[in-house]
Protein backbone atom coordinates (compact mmCIF):
# COMPACT_ATOMS: atom_id res chain seq x y z
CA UNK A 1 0.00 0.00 0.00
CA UNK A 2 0.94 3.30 -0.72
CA UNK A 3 -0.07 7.05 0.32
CA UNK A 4 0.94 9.73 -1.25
CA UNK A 5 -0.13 13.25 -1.13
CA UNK A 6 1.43 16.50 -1.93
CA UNK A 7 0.90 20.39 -2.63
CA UNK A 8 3.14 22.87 -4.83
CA UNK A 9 3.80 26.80 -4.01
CA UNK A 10 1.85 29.35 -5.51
CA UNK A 11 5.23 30.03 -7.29
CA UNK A 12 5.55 26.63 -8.55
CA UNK A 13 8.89 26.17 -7.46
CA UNK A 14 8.72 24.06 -4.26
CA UNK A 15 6.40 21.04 -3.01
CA UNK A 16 5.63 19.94 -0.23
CA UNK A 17 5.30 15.53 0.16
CA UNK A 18 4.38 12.94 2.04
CA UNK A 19 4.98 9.20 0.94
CA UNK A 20 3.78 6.36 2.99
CA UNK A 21 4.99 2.91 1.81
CA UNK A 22 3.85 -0.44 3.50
CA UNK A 23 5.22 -3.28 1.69
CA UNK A 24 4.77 -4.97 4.66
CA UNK A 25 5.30 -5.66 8.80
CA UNK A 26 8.91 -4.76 8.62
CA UNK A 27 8.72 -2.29 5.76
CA UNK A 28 6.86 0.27 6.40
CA UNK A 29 7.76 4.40 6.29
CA UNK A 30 6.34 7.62 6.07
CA UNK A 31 8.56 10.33 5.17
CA UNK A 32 7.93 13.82 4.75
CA UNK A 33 10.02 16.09 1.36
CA UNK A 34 10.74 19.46 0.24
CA UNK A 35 10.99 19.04 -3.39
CA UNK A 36 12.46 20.93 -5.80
CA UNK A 37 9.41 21.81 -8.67
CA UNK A 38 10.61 23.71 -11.60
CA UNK A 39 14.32 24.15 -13.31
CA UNK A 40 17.27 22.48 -13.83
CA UNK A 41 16.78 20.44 -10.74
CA UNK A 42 13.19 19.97 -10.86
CA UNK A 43 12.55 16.81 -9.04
CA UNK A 44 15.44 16.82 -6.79
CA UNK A 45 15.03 16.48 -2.68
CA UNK A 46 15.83 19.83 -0.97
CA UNK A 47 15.11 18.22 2.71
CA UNK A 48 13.67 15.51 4.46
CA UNK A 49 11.68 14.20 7.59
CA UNK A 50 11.09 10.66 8.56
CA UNK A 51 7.87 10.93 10.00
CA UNK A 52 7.84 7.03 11.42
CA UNK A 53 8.20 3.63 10.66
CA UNK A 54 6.05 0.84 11.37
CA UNK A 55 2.58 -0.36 10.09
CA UNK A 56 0.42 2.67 10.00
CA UNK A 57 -3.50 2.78 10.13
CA UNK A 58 -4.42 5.75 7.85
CA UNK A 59 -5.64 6.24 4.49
CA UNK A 60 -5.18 9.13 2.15
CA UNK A 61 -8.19 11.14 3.25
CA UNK A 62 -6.59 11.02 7.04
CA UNK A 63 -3.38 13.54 5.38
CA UNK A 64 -3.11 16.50 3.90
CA UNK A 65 -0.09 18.63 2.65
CA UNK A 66 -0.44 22.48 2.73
CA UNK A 67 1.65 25.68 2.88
CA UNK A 68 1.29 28.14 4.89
CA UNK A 69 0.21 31.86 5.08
CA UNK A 70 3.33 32.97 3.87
CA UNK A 71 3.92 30.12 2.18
CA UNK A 72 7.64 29.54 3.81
CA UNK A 73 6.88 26.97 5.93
CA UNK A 74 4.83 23.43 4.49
CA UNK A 75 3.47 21.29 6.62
CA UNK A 76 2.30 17.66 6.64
CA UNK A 77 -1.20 17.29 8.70
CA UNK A 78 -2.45 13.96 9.63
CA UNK A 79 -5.72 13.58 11.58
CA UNK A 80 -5.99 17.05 11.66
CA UNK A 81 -3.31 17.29 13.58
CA UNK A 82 -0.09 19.39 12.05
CA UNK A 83 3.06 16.80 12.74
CA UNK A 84 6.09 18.12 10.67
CA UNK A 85 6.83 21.37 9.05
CA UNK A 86 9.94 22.35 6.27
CA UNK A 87 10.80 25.79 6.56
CA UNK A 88 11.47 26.74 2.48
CA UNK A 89 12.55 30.14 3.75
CA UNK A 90 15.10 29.29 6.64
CA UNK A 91 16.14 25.78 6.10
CA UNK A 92 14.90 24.03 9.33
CA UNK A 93 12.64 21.43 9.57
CA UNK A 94 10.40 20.38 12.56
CA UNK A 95 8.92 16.85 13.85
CA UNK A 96 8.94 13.68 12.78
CA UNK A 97 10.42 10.49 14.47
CA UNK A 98 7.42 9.87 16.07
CA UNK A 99 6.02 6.18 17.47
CA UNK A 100 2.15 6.75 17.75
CA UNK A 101 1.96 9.75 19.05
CA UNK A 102 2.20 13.48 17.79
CA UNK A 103 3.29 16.30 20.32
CA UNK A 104 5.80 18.88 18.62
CA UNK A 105 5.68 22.37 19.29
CA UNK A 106 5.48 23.63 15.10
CA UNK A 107 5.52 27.17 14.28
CA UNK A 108 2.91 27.80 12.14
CA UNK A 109 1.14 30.68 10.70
């Protein structure tokens, strides 16, 4: 199973993606990208959050990939529930790692 979901700057020039491959017990990750979307390097992987590993229960409806106000800062919501954040703008990225639970303190706007 795979889940994919992703969402592209007004600009066009970054994307924000999630990617959730289960190819079984053992197999399973969810990682979180800042892709490069136009140019030379369109396609390439700017940054990178492993979100978790593990068997997860959710489907594509449960996430949803969005930028923010200012549209520095993408984020990666799941349940709801805002879980990891690239910063386009300053080069940080926060969560991820997580077991089951979600509880980092994101900046978001």
């Amino acid at each position: 199973m795979e889940i994919f979901d992703s969402a592209i700057r007004t600009k066009g020039d970054l994307a924000g993606v999630f990617e959730y491959e289960d190819t079984g017990p053992q197999e399973a990750t969810a990682h979180f990208y800042l892709y490069r979307a136009e140019g030379e390097t369109a396609g390439s992987i700017l940054d990178v959050i492993h979100v978790r590993s593990g068997h997860w229960a959710i489907t594509e409806a449960d996430v949803a990939v969005r930028w923010d106000g200012s549209e520095q800062r993408v984020g990666l919501f799941v349940f709801g529930t805002l879980v990891a954040a690239l910063d386009a703008a300053a080069g940080t990225k926060y969560g991820g790692g997580y077991g089951k639970d979600f509880n980092a303190e994101i900046p978001w706007s």
